[in-house]
Structure formats: C-alpha cells, structure tokens
PDB file of N, CA and C in Angstrom:
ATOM      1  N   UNK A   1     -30.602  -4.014   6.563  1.00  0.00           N
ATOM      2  CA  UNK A   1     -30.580  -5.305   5.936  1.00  0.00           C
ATOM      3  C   UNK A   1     -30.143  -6.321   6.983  1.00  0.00           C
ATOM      4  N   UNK A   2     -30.856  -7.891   7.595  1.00  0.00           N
ATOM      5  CA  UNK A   2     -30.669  -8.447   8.430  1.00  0.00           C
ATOM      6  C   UNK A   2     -29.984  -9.544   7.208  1.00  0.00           C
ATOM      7  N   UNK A   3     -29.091  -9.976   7.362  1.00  0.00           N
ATOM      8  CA  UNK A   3     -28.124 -11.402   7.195  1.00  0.00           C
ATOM      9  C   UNK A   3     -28.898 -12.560   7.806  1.00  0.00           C
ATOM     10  N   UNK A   4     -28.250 -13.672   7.298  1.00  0.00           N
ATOM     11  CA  UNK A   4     -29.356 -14.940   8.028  1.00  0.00           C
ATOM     12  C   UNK A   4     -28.885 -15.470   9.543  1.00  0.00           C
ATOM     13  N   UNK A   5     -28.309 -14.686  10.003  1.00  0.00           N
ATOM     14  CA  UNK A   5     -27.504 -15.290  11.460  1.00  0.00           C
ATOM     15  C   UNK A   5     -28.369 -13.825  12.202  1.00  0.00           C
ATOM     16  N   UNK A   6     -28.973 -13.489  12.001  1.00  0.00           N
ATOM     17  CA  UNK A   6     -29.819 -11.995  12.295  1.00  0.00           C
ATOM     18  C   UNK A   6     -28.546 -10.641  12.987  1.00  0.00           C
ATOM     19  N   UNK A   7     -27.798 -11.040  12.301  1.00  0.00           N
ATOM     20  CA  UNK A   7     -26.912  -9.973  12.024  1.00  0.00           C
ATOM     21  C   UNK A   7     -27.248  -8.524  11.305  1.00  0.00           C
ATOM     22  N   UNK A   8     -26.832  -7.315  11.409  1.00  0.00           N
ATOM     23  CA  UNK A   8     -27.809  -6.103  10.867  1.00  0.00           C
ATOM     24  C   UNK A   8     -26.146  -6.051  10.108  1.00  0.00           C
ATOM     25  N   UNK A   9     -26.470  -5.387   8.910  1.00  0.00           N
ATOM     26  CA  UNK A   9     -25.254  -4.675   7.930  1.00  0.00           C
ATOM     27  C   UNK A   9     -26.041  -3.474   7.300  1.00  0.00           C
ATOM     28  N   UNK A  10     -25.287  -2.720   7.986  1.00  0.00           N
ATOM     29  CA  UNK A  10     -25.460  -0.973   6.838  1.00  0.00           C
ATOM     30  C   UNK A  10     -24.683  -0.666   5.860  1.00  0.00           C
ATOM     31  N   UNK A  11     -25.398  -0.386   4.875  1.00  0.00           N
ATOM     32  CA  UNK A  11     -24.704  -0.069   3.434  1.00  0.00           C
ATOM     33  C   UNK A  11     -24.266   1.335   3.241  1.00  0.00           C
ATOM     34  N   UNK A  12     -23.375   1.966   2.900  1.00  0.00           N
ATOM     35  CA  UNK A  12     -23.030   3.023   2.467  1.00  0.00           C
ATOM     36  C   UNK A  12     -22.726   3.607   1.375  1.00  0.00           C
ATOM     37  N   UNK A  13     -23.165   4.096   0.866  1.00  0.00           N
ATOM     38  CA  UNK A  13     -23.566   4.360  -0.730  1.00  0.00           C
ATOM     39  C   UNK A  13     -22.453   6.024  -0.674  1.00  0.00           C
ATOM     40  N   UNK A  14     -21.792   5.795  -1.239  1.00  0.00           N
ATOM     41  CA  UNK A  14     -20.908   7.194  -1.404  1.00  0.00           C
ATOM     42  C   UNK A  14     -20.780   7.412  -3.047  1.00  0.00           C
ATOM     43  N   UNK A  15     -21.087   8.880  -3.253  1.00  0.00           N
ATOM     44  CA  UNK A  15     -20.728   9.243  -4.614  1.00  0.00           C
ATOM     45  C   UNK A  15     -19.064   9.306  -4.888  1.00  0.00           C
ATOM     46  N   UNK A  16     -19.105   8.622  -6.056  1.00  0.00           N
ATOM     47  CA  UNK A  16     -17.266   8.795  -6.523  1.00  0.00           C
ATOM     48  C   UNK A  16     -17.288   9.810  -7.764  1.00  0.00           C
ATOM     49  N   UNK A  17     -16.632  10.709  -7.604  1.00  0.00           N
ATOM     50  CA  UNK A  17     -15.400  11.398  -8.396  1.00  0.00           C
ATOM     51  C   UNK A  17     -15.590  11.033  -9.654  1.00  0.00           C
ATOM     52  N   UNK A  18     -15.128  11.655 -11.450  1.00  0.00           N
ATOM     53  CA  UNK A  18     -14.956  10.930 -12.303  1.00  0.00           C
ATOM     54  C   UNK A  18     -13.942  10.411 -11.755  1.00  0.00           C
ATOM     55  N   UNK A  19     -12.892  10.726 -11.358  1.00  0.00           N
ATOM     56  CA  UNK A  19     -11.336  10.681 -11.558  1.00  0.00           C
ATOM     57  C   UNK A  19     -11.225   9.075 -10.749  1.00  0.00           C
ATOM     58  N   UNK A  20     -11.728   9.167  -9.779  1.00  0.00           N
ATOM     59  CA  UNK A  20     -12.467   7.912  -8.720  1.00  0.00           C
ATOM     60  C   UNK A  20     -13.151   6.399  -9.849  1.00  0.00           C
ATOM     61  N   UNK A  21     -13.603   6.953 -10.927  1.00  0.00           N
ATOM     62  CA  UNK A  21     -14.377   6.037 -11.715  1.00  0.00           C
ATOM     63  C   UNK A  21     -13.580   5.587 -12.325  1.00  0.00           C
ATOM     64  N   UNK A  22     -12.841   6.118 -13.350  1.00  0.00           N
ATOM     65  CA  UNK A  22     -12.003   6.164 -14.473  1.00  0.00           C
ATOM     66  C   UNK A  22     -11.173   4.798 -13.674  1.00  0.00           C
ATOM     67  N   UNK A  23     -10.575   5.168 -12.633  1.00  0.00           N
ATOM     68  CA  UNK A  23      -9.377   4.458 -11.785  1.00  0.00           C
ATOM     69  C   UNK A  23      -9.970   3.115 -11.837  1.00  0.00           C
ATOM     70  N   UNK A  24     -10.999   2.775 -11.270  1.00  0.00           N
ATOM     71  CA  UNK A  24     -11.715   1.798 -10.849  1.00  0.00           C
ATOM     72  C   UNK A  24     -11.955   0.811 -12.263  1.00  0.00           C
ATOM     73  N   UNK A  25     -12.478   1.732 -13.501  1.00  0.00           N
ATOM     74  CA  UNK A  25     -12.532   1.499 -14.773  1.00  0.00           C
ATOM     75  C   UNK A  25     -11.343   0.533 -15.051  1.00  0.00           C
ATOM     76  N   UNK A  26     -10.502   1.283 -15.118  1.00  0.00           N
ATOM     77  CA  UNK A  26      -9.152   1.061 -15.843  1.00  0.00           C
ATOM     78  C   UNK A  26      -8.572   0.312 -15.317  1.00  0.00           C
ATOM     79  N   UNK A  27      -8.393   0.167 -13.830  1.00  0.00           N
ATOM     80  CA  UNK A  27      -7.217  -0.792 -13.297  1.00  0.00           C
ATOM     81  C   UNK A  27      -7.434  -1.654 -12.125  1.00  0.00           C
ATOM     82  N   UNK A  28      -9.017  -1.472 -11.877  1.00  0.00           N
ATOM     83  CA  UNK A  28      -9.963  -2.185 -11.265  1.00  0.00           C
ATOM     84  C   UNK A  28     -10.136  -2.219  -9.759  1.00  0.00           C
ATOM     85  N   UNK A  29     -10.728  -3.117  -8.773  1.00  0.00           N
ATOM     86  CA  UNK A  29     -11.319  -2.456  -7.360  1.00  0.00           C
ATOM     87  C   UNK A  29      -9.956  -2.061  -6.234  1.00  0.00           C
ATOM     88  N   UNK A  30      -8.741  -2.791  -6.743  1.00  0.00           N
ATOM     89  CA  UNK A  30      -7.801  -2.942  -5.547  1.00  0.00           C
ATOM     90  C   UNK A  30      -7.006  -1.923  -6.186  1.00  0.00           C
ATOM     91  N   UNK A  31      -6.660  -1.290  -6.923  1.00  0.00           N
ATOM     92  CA  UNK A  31      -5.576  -0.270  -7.475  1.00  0.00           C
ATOM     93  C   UNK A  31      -6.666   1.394  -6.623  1.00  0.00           C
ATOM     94  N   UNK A  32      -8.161   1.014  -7.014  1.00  0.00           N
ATOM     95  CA  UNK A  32      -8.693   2.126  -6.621  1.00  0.00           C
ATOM     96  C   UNK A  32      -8.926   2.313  -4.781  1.00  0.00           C
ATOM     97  N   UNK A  33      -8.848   1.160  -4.292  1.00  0.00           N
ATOM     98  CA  UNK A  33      -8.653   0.845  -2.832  1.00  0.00           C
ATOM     99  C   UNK A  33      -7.258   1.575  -2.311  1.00  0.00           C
ATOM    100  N   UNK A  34      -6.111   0.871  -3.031  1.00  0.00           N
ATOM    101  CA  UNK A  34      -4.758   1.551  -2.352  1.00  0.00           C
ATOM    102  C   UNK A  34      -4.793   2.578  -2.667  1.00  0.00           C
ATOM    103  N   UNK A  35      -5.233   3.621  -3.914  1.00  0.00           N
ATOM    104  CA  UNK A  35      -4.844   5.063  -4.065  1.00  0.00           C
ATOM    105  C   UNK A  35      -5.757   5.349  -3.159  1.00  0.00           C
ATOM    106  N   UNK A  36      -7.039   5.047  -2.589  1.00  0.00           N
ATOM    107  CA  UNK A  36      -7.754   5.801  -1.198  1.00  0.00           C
ATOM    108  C   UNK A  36      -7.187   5.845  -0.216  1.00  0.00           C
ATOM    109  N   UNK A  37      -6.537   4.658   0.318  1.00  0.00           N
ATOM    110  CA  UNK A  37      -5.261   4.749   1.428  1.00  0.00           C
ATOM    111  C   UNK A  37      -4.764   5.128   1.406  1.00  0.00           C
ATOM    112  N   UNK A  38      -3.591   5.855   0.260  1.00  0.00           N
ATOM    113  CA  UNK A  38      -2.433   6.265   0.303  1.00  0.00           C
ATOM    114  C   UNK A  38      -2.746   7.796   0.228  1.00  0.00           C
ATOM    115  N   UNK A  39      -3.934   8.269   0.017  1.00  0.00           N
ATOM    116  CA  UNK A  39      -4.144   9.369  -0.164  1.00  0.00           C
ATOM    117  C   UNK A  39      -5.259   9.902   1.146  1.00  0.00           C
ATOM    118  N   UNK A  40      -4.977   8.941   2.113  1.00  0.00           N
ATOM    119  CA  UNK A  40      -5.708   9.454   3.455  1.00  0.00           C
ATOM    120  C   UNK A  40      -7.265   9.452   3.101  1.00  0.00           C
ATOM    121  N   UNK A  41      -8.068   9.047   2.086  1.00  0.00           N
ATOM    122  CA  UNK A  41      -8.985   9.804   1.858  1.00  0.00           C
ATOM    123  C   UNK A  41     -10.458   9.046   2.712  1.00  0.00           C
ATOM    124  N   UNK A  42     -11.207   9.643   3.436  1.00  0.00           N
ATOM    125  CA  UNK A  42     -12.089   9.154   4.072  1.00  0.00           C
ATOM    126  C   UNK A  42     -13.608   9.121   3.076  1.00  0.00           C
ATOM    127  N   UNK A  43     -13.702   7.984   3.006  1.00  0.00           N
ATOM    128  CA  UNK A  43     -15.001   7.801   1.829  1.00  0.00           C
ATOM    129  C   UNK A  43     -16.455   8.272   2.762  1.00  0.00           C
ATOM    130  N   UNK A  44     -16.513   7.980   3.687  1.00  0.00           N
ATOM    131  CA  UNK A  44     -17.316   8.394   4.482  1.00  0.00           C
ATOM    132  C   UNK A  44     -18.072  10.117   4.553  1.00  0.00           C
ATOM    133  N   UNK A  45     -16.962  10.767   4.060  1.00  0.00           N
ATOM    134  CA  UNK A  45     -17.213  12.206   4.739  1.00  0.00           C
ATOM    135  C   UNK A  45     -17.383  12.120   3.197  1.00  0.00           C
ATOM    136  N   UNK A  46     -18.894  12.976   3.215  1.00  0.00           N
ATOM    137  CA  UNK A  46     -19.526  13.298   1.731  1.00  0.00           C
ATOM    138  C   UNK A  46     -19.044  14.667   0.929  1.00  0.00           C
ATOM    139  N   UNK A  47     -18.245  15.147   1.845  1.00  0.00           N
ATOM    140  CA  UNK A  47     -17.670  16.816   1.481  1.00  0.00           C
ATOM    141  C   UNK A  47     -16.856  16.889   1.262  1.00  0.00           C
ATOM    142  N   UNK A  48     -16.014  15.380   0.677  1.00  0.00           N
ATOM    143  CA  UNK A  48     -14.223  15.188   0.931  1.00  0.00           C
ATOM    144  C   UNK A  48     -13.819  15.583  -0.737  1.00  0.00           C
ATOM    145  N   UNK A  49     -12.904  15.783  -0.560  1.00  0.00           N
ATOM    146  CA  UNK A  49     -12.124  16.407  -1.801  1.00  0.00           C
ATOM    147  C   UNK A  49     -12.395  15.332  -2.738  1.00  0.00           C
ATOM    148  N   UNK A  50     -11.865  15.078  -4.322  1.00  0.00           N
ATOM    149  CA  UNK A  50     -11.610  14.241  -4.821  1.00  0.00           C
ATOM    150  C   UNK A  50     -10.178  13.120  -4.979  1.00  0.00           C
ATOM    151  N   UNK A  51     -10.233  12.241  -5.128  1.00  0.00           N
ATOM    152  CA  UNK A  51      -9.335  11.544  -5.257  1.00  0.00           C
ATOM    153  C   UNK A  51      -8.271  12.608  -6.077  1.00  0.00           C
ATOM    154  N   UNK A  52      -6.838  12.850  -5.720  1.00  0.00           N
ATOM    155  CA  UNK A  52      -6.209  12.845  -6.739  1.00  0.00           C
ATOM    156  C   UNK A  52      -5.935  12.282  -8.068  1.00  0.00           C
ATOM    157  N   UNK A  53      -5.595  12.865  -9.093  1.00  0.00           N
ATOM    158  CA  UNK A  53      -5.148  11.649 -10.405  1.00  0.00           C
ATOM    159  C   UNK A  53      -3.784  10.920  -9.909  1.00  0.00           C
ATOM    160  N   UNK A  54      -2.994   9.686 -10.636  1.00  0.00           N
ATOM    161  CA  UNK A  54      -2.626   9.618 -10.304  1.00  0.00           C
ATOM    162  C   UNK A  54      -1.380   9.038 -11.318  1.00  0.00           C
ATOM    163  N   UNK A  55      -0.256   9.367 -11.241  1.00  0.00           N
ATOM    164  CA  UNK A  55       0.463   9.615 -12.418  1.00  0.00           C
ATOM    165  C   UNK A  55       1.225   7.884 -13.165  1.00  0.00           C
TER     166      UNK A  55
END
C-alpha cells in the first residue's frame, strides 16, 4: 500500500486468541495493548502462545 508522500506501509494481519478478543471487547484497544507488553508477547510470531487471561 503506497501513502500519498509515496511512502510504502505493510500491514500485518495477525490472528487473535478468543481470550485476545474478549479483552479488546470488554475494555477496549489500550487495556489489550498493555496486557501484550506486559506479557512479553510478540504479535508477530504466528506460533506464539495465547495471551494469558487476566485476573
């Protein structure tokens, strides 16, 4: 995808987790952002565990 300054941006489409959804659901994009940080979790790697729940 070229931007109008002919800049290139790649999209990365990663499958989430229910547990990943629910979060996102419920308490929306930045609650599900910090539990990825805090839980090391690399969205990138398609083989990665699931998010923990989180209490």
């Amino acid at each position: 995808m070229t931007g109008p300054a002919g800049e290139t941006n790649f999209c990365l489409l990663v499958p989430a987790y229910e547990v990943e959804a629910d979060l996102l659901a419920s308490r929306g994009p930045e609650q599900l952002y910090d539990a990825l940080e805090e839980q090391d979790v690399d969205i990138s790697d398609l083989r990665r565990e699931a998010l923990r729940a989180r209490i």
